[in-house]
Protein backbone atom coordinates (compact mmCIF):
# COMPACT_ATOMS: atom_id res chain seq x y z
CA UNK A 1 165.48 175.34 4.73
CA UNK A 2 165.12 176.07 0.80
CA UNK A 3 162.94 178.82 -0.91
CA UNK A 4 160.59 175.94 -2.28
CA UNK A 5 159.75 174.87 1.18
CA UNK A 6 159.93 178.25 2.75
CA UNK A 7 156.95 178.92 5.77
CA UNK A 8 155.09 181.30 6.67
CA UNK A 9 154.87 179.60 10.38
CA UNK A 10 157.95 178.96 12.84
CA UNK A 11 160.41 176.34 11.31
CA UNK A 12 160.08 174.54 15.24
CA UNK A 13 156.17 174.00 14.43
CA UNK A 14 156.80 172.39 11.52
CA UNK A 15 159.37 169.86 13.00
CA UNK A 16 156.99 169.45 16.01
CA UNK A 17 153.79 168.64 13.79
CA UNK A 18 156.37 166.39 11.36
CA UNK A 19 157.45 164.58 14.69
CA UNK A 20 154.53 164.09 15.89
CA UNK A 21 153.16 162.27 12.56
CA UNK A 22 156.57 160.02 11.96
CA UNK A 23 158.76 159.56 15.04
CA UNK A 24 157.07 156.68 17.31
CA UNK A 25 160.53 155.07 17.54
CA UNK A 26 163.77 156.97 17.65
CA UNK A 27 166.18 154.50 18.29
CA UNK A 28 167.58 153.97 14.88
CA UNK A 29 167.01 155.53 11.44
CA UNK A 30 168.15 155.39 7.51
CA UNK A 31 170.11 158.10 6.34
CA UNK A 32 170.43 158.13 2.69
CA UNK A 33 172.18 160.66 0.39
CA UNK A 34 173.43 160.77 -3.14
CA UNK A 35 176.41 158.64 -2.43
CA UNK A 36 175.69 156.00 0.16
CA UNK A 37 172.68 154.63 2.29
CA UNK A 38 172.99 154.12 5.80
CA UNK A 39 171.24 152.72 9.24
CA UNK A 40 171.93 155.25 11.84
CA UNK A 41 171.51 153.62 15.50
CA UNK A 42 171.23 156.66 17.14
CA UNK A 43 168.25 158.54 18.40
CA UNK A 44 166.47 160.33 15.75
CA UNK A 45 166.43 164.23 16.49
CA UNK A 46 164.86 167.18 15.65
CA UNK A 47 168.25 168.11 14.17
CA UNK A 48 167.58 164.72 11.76
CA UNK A 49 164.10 166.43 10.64
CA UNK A 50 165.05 169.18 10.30
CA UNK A 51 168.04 168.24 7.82
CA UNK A 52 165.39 165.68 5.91
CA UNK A 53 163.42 168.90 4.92
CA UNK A 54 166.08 170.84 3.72
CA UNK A 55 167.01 168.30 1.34
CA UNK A 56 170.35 167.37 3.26
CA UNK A 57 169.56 163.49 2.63
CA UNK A 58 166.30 161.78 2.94
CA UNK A 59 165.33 159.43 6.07
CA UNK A 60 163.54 156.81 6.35
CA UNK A 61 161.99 155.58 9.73
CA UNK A 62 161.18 152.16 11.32
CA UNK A 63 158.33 151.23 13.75
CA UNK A 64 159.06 150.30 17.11
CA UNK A 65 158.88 146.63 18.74
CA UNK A 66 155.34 146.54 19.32
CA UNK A 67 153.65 150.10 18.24
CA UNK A 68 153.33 152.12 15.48
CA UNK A 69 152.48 155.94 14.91
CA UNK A 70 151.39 155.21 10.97
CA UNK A 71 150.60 152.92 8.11
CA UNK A 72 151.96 153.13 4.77
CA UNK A 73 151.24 150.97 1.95
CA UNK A 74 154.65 151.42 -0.21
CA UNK A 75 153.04 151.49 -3.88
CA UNK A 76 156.15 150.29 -5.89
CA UNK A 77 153.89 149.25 -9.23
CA UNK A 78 150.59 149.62 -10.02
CA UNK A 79 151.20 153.25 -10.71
CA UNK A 80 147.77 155.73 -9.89
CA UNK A 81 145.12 152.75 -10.25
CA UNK A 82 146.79 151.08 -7.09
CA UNK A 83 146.47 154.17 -5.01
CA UNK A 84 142.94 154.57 -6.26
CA UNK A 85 142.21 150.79 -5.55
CA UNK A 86 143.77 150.65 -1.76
CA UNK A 87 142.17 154.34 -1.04
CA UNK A 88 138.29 152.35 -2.24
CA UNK A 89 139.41 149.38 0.20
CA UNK A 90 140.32 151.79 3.08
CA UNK A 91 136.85 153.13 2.59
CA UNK A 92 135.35 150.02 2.06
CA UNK A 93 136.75 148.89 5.33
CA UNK A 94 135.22 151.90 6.86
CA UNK A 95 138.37 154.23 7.82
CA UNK A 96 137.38 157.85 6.72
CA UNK A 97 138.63 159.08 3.29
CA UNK A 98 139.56 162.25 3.87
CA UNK A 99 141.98 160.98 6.63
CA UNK A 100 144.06 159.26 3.70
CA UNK A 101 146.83 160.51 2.98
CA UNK A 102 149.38 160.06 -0.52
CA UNK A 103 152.83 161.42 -1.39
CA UNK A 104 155.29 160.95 -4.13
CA UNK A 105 158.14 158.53 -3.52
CA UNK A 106 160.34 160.47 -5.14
CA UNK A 107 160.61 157.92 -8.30
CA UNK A 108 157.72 156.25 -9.73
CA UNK A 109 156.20 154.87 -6.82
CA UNK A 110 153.64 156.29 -4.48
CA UNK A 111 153.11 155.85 -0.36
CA UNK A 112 149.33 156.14 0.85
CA UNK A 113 149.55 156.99 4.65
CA UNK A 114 146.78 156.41 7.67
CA UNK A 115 147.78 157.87 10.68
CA UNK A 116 146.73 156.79 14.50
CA UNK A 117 146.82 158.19 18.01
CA UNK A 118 148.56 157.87 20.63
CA UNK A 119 149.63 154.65 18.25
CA UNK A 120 148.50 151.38 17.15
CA UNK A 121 150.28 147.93 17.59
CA UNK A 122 152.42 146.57 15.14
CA UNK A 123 149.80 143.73 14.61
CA UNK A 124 146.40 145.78 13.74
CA UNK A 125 148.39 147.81 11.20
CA UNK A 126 149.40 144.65 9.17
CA UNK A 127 145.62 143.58 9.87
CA UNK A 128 144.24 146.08 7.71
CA UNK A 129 147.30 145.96 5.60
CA UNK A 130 145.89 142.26 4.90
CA UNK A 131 142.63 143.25 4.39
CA UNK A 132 143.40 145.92 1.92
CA UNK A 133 145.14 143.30 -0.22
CA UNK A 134 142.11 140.92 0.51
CA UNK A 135 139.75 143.36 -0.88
CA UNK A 136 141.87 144.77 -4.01
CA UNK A 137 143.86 141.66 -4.74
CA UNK A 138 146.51 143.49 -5.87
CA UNK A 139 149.90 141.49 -5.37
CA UNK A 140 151.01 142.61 -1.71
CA UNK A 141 154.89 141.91 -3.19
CA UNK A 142 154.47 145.29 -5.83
CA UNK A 143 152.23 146.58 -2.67
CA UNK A 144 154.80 146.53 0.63
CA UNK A 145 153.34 147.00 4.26
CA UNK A 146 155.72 149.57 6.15
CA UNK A 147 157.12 150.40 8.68
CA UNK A 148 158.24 147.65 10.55
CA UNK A 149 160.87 147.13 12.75
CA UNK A 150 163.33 146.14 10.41
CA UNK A 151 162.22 147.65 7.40
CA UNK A 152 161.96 151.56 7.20
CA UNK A 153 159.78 153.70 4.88
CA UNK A 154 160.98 157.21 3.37
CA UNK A 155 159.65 160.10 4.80
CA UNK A 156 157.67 162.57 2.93
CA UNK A 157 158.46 166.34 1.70
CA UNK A 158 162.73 165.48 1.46
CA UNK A 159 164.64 165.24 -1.16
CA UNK A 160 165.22 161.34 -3.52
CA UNK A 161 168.85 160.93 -2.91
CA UNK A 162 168.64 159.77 -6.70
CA UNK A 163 166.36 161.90 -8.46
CA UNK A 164 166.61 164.77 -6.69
CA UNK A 165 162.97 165.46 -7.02
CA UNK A 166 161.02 166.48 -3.66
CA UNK A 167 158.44 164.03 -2.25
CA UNK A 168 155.01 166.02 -1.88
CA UNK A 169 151.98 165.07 -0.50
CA UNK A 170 148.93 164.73 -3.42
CA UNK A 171 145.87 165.99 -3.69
CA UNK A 172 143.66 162.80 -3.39
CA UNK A 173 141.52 163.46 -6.33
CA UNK A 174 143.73 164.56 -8.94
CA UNK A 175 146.89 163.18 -7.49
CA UNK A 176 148.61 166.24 -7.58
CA UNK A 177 151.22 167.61 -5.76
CA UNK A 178 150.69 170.01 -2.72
CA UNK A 179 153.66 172.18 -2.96
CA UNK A 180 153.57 173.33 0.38
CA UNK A 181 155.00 172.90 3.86
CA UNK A 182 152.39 173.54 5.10
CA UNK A 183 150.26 170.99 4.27
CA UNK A 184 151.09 168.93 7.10
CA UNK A 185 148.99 170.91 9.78
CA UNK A 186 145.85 170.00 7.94
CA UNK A 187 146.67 165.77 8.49
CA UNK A 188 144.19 164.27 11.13
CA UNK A 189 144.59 161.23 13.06
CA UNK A 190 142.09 158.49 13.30
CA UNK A 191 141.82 157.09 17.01
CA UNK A 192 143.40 153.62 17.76
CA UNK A 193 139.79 152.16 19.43
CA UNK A 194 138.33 153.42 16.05
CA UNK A 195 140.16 150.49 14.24
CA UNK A 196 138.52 147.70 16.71
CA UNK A 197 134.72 147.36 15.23
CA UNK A 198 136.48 147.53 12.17
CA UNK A 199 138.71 144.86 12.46
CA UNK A 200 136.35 142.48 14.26
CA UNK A 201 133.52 142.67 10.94
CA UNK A 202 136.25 142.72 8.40
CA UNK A 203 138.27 140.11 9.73
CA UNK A 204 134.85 137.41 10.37
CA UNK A 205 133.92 138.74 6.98
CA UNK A 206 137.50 137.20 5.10
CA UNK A 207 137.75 134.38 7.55
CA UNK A 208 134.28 133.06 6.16
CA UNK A 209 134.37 133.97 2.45
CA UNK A 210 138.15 132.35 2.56
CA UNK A 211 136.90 129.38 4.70
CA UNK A 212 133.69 129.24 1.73
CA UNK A 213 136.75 128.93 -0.51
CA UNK A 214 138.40 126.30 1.32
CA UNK A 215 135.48 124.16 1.49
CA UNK A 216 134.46 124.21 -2.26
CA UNK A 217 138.39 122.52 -2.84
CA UNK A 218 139.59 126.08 -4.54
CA UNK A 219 143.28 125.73 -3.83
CA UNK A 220 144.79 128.31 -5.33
CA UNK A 221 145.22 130.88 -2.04
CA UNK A 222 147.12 128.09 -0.07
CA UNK A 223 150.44 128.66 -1.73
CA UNK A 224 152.40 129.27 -4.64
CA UNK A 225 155.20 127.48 -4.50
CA UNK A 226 155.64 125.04 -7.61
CA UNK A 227 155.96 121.73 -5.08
CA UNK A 228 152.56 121.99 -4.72
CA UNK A 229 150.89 123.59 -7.34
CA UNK A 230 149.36 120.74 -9.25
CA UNK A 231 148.88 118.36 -6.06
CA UNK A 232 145.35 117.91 -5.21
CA UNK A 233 144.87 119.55 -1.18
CA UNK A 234 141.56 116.93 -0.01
CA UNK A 235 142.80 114.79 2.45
CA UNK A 236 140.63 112.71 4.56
CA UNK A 237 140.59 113.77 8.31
CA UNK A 238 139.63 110.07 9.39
CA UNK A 239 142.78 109.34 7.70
CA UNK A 240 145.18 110.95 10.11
CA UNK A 241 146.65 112.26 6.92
CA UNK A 242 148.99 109.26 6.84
CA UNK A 243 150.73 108.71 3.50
CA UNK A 244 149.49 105.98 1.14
CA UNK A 245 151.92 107.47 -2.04
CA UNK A 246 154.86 108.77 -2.82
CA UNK A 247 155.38 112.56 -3.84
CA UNK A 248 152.03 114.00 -1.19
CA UNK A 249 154.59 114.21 1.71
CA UNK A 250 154.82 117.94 1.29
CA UNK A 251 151.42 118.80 -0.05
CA UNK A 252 150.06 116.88 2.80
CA UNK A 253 152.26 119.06 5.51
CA UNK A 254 150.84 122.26 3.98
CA UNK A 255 147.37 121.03 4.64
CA UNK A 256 147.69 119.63 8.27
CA UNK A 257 149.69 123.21 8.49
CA UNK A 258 146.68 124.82 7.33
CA UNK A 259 143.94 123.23 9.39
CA UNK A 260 146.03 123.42 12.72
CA UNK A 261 146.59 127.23 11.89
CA UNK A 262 142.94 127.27 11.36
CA UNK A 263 142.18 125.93 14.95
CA UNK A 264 144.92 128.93 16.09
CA UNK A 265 148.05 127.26 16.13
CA UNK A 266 151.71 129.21 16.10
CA UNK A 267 154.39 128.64 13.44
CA UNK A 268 155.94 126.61 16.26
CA UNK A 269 153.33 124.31 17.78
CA UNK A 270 152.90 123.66 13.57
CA UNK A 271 156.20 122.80 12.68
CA UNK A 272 156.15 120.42 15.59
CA UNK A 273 153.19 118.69 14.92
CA UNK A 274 154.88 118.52 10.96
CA UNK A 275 157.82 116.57 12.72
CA UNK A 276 155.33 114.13 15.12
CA UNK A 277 153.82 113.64 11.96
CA UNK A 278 156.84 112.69 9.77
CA UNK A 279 157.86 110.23 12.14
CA UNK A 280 154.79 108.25 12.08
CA UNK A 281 154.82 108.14 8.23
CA UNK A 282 156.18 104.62 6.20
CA UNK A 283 159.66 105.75 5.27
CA UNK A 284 159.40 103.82 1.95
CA UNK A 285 156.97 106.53 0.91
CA UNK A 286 159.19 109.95 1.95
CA UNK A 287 162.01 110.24 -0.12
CA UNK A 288 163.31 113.60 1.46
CA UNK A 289 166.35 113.53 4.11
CA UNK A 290 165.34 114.13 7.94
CA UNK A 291 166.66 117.83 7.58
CA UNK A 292 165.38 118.48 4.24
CA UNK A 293 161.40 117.72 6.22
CA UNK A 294 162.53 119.85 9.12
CA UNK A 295 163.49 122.62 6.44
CA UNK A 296 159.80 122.32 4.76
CA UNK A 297 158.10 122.13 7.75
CA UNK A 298 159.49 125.64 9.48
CA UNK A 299 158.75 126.71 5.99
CA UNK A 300 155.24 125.88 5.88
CA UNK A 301 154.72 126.75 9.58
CA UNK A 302 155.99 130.40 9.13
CA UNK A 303 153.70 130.53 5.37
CA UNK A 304 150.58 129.46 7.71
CA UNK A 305 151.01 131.71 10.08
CA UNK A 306 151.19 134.74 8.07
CA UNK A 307 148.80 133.42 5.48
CA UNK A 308 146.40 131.22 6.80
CA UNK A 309 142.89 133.05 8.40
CA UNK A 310 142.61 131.91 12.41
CA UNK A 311 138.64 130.60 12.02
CA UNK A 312 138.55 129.28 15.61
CA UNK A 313 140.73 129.55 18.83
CA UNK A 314 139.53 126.85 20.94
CA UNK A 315 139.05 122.90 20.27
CA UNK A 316 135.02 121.23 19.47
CA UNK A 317 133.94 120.34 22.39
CA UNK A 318 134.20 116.84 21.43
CA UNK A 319 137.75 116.94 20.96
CA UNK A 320 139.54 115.57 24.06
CA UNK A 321 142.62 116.66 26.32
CA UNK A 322 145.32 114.06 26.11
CA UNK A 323 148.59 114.02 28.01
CA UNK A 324 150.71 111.41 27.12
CA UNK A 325 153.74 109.66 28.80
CA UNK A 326 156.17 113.16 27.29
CA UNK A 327 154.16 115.20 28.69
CA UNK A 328 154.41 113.81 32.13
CA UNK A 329 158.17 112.78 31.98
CA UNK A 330 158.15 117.47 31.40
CA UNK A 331 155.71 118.24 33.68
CA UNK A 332 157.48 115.74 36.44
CA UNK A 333 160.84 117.64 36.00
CA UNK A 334 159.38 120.35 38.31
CA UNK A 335 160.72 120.15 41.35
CA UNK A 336 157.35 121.67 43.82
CA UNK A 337 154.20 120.74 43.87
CA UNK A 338 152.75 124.49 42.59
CA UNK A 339 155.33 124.59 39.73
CA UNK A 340 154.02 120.66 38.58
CA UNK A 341 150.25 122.38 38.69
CA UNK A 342 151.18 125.73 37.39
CA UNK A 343 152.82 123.05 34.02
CA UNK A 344 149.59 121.09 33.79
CA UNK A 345 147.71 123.89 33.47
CA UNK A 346 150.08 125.70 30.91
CA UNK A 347 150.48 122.03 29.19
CA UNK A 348 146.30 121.73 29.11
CA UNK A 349 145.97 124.93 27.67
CA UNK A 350 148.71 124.74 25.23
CA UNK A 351 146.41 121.61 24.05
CA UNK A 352 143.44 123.09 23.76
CA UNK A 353 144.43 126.46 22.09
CA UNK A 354 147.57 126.03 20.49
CA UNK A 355 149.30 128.66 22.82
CA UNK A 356 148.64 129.52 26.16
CA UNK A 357 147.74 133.41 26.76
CA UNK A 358 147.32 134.17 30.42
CA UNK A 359 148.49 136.29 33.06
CA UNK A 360 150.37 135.80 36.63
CA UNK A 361 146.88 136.72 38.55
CA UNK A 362 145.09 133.99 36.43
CA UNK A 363 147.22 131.26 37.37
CA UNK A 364 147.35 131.96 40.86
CA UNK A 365 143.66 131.96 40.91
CA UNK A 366 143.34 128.48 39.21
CA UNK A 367 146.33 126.73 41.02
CA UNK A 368 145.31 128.23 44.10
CA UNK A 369 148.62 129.89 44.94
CA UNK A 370 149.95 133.43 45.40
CA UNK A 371 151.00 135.38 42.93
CA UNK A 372 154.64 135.43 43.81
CA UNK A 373 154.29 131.66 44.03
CA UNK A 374 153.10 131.68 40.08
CA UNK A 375 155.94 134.09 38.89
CA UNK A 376 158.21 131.70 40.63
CA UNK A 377 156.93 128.97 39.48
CA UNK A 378 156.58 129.99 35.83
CA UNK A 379 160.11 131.68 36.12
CA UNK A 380 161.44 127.56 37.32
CA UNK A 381 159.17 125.73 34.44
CA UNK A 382 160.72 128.32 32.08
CA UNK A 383 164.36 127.49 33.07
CA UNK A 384 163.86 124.14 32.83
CA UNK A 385 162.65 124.29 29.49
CA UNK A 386 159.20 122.51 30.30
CA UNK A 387 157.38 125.38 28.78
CA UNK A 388 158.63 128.30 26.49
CA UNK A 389 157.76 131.95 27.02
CA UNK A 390 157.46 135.12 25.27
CA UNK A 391 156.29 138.35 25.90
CA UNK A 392 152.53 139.39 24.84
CA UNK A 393 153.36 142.67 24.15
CA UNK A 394 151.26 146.04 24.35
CA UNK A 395 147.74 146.43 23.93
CA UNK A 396 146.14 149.66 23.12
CA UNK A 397 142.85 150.73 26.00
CA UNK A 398 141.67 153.49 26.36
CA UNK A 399 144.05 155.26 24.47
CA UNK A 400 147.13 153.68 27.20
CA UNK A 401 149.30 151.16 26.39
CA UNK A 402 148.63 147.88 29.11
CA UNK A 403 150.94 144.97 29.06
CA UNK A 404 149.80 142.14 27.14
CA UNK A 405 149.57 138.42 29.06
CA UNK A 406 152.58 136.37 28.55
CA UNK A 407 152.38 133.53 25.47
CA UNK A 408 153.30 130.33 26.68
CA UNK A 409 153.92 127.20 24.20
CA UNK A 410 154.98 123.49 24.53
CA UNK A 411 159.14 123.47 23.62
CA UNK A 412 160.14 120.79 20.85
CA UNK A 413 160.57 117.68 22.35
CA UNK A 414 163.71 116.05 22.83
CA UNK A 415 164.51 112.40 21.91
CA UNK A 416 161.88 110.07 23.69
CA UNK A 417 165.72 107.90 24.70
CA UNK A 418 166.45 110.21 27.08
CA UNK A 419 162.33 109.06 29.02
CA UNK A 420 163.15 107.09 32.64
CA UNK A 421 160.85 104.77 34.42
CA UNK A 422 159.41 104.20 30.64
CA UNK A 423 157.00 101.10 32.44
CA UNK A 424 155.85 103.74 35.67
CA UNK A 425 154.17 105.51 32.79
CA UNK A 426 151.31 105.03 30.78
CA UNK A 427 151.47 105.83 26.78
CA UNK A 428 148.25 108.42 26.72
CA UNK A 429 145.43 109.42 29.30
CA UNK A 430 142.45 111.05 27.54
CA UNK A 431 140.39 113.51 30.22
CA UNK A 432 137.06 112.88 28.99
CA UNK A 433 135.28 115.41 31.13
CA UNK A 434 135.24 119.68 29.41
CA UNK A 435 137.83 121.45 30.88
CA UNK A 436 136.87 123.45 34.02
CA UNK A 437 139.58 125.89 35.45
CA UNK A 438 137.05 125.79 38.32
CA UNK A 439 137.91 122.34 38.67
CA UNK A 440 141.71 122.23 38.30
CA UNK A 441 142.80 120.31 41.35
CA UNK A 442 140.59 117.54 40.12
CA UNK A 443 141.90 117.53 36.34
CA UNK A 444 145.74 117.43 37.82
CA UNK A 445 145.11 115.04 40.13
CA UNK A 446 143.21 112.56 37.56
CA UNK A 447 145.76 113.14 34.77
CA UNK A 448 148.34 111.98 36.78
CA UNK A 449 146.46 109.22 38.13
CA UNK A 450 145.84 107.96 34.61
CA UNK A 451 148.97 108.07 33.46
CA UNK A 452 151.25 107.23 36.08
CA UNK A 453 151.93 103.93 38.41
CA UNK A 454 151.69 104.18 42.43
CA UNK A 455 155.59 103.83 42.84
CA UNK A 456 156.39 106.61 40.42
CA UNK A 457 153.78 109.09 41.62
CA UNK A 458 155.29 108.34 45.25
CA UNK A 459 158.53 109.05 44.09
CA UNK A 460 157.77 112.43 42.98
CA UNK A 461 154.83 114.06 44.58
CA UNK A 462 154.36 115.49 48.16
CA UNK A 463 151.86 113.60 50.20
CA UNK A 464 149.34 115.82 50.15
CA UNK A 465 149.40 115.29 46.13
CA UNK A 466 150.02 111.84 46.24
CA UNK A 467 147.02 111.20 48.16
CA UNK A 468 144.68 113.45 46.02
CA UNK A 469 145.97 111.55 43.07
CA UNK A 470 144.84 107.99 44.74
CA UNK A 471 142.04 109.30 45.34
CA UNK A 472 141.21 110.75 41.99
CA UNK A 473 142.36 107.60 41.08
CA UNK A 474 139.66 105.42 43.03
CA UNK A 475 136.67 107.41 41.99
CA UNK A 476 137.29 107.04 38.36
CA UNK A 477 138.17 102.98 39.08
């Protein structure tokens, strides 16, 4: 280790403290020196450390899949009135000031640094990272959120591969460096449940003043792109947002994309209600190519979902659950009677909030069915592609991580050619009664005796179904 860094305590403790700050994920790393820049898929050592801090090359580190042991927001320009701006929005926000942290990118740039115990998921640190740039409006592309999982962030106190010069921490006042080591023994973690009474006011706080926005017509935080500056965004809701002129076709997707992302929805259930909604539209009036839509719409989708505030998660309650004849020609491709119930359900809730977040023990309890009996018949209804799944990730309690509730959503649908039986199935059934998990078995069985003709249900159902289905079917006669 050089003179300039030289310690007074054992070298070990200062890779241990350093560590401890930086490494939440080890399995790959950037190595960069004066004449290349690398990514290093290998586990990220001591040894590593150790070398950043002597000034052997500088490192750079990513967060892991779901967690995160820090938050740095990457001050590229803006200079010292950014870092003075994001450090009065931290403290706005209520995060404690002296547990902000700044260092010297080694050029012109500057990193301010927050860091959490044990560690924080991925999605709370771009939270506040979104918050910050709510409250400073400075321009989040001169202002980067890192680390993520695919984009590392330097670490402090090595060497700029380029400049040479070392990157010290700063005095937060005078934004000065703190040429010593030793430094890092007086940084302080803020706990991970400390962030959730800080998210919850600050997040109802944006999603109102930017719904206030909304509301008063002021376009201008919907997007930037130049097809739609210009284009007026007020489209009447009793309208369906059908087309009556030419050139609205794409500000009219970002809107329905923003007001479904407003009632919760995911990139994907948007871009597929873009593409049920392009097909309904006068093709005199869309002068765009079939792929050229599909390309605007999983662009708009992914811009609402990492733009667009969530204001609500579940439907008005005078919004009603509709299956239509797609639904059932899915649902009926499962081949037991617990896998056809465990797809309503998933299908109903998919309806009502966009995505479906809910665990093994849940569904078991509303079907009525073992839990190995739900896992199996989510693992078949996966397979068959009747439903997607992805993980739910990690969620932080009680300082432990806890598995997260799988996500279930609707998959795109597939030509409506390839429906059989087309006149055994009705074209919609609306369930005009709330939903009631308490009630399940009467929902499935009345859904499918809306929507489906004797002979078909026969066909498919056990008898015990098929005769809970007729009888659903008389009391609603």
């Amino acid at each position: 280790m050089d003179q300039s860094l030289e310690p007074s305590r054992d070298e070990k403790s200062h890779i241990r403290v350093f560590s401890d700050l930086y490494c939440g994920f080890r399995q790959k790393y950037v190595m960069m020196t004066q004449h290349y820049t690398k990514t290093v898929n290998h586990c990220f050592t001591d040894r590593v450390i150790e070398s950043h801090l002597c000034g052997s090359y500088a490192v750079s580190v990513f967060a892991g899949p779901k967690s995160t042991k820090f938050i740095t927001f990457d001050v590229d320009a803006g200079g010292k009135t950014a870092v003075r701006k994001i450090i009065d929005a931290l403290v706005t926000l209520g995060l404690p000031r002296d547990k902000i942290y700044i260092s010297t990118s080694g050029k012109k740039g500057y990193h301010v640094d927050l860091f959490f115990y044990p560690f924080i998921y991925n999605e709370w640190a771009r939270n506040i990272y979104d918050l910050v740039m709510w409250l400073t409006k400075l321009d989040p592309s001169k202002i980067e959120f890192r680390p993520t999982n695919t984009q590392a962030v330097k670490l402090p106190l090595g060497v700029h591969a380029i400049t040479r010069k070392r990157c010290w921490y700063l005095d937060q006042n005078t934004l000065e460096p703190i040429e010593n080591i030793e430094y890092i023994y007086e940084i302080e973690k803020i706990p991970a449940d400390f962030l959730r009474d800080i998210r919850e006011k600050w997040n109802k706080k944006r999603w109102n003043d930017l719904y206030a926005e909304m509301v008063l017509g002021d376009s201008s935080d919907v997007c930037t792109t130049d097809k739609v500056s210009g284009i007026p965004m007020k489209f009447s809701h009793a309208e369906g947002y059908r087309l009556t002129d030419k050139h609205t076709r794409h500000a009219t997707m970002v809107e329905i994309a923003r007001n479904k992302r407003l009632a919760g929805a995911s990139a994907k259930a948007i871009e597929r209600t873009l593409m049920e909604w392009y097909s309904e539209q006068d093709p005199a009036l869309i002068e765009s190519s079939k792929h050229e839509v599909r390309a605007d719409a999983e662009e708009i989708a992914a811009w609402a979902e990492r733009s667009v505030p969530v204001l609500r998660t579940k439907r008005p309650e005078d919004e009603l659950l509709r299956f239509t004849k797609y639904d059932i020609y899915y649902i009926m491709k499962a081949k037991t009677a617990t896998s056809r119930k465990v797809a309503v359900l998933l299908y109903a809730l998919c309806k009502i909030y966009c995505e479906a977040h809910i665990s093994y023990d849940r569904i078991s309890e509303i079907v009525g069915c073992s839990i190995s009996s739900a896992k199996s018949a989510v693992s078949e209804i996966v397979k068959a592609r009747i439903v997607t799944r992805k993980s739910g990730g990690l969620h932080i309690s009680s300082n432990r991580m806890i598995k997260k509730s799988n996500i279930y959503t609707l998959p795109r649908r597939r030509e409506a050619a390839c429906l059989q039986d087309d006149e055994l199935i009705a074209d919609e059934f609306v369930y005009t009664d709330k939903y009631d998990p308490a009630k399940f078995g009467e929902i499935y069985s009345a859904i499918l005796g809306g929507i489906c003709a004797e002979d078909y249900l026969a066909s498919k159902l056990t008898k015990s179904e098929l005769d809970n289905v007729l009888k659903a079917r008389e009391l609603t006669a």
